[in-house]
Protein backbone atom coordinates (compact mmCIF):
# COMPACT_ATOMS: atom_id res chain seq x y z
CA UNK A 1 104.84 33.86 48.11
CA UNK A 2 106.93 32.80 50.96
CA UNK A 3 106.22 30.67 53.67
CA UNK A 4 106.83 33.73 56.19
CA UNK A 5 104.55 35.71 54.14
CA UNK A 6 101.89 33.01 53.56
CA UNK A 7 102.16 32.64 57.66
CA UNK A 8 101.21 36.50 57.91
CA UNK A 9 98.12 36.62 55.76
CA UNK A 10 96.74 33.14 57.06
CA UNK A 11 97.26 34.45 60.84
CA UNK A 12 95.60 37.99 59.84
CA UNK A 13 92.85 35.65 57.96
CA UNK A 14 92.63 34.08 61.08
CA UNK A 15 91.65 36.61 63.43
CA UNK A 16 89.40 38.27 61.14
CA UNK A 17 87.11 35.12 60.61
CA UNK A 18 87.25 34.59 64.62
CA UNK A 19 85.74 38.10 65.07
CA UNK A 20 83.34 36.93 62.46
CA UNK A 21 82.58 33.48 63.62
CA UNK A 22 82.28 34.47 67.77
CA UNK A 23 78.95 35.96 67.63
CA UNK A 24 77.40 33.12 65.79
CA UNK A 25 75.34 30.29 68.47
CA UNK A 26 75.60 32.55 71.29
CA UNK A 27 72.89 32.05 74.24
CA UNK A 28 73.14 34.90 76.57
CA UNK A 29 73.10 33.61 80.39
CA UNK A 30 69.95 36.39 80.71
CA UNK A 31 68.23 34.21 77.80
CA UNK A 32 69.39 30.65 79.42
CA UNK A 33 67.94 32.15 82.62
CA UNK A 34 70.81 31.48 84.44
CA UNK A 35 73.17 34.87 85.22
CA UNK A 36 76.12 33.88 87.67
CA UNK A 37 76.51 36.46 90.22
CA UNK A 38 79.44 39.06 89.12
CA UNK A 39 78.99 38.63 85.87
CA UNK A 40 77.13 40.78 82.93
CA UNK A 41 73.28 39.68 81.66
CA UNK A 42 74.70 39.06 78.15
CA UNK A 43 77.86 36.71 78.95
CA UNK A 44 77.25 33.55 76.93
CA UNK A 45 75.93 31.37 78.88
CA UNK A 46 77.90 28.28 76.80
CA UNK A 47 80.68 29.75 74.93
CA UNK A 48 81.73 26.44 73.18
CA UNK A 49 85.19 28.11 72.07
CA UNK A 50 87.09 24.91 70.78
CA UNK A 51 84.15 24.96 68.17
CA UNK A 52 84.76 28.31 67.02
CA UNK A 53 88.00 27.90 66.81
CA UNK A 54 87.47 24.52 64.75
CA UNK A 55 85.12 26.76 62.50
CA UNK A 56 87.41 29.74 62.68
CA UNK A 57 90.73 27.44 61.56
CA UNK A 58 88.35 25.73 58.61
CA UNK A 59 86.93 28.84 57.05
CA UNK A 60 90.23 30.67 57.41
CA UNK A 61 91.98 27.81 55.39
CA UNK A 62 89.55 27.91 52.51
CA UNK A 63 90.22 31.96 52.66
CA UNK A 64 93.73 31.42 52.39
CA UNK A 65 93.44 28.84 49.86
CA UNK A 66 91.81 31.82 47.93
CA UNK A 67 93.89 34.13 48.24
CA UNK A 68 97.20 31.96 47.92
CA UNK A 69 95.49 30.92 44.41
CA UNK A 70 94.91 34.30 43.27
CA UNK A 71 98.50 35.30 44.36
CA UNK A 72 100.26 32.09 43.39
CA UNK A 73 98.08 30.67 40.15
CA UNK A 74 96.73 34.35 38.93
CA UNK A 75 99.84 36.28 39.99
CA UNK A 76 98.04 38.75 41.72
CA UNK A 77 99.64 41.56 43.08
CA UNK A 78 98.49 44.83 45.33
CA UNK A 79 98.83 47.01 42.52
CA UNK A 80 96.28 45.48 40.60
CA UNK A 81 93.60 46.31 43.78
CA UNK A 82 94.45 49.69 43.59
CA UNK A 83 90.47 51.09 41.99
């Protein structure tokens, strides 16, 4: 695999475990009992972003390490996911 190509399925990794990881910790400002003025009921109240992407980056690399094993090690291909 090259490094372009191990850049494009760690970055689509990526974004997939962030969609997966956002949800997870989040205190609406309706449940904190705090809702600022302007914005919606279910806002987080604390997003604490830099820790999801901490968590995001983390879980994405073991993902990729995965996958770049399977490709790499087990030679892998797309053919052989094809049911």
């Amino acid at each position: 695999m090259s490094w372009i190509s191990a850049l494009a399925v760690y970055f689509v990794i990526w974004w997939l475990v962030l969609f997966a990881v956002l949800p997870f910790g989040v205190r609406t400002q309706e449940e904190e009992g705090e809702v600022i003025l302007g914005t919606d009921r279910a806002a987080p109240a604390v997003p604490r972003m830099w820790w999801k992407l901490l968590a995001t980056s983390l879980v994405a690399a073991v993902l990729f390490g995965a996958v770049y094993i399977a490709i790499a090690v087990f030679g892998v291909t797309l053919e052989d996911l094809v049911v």
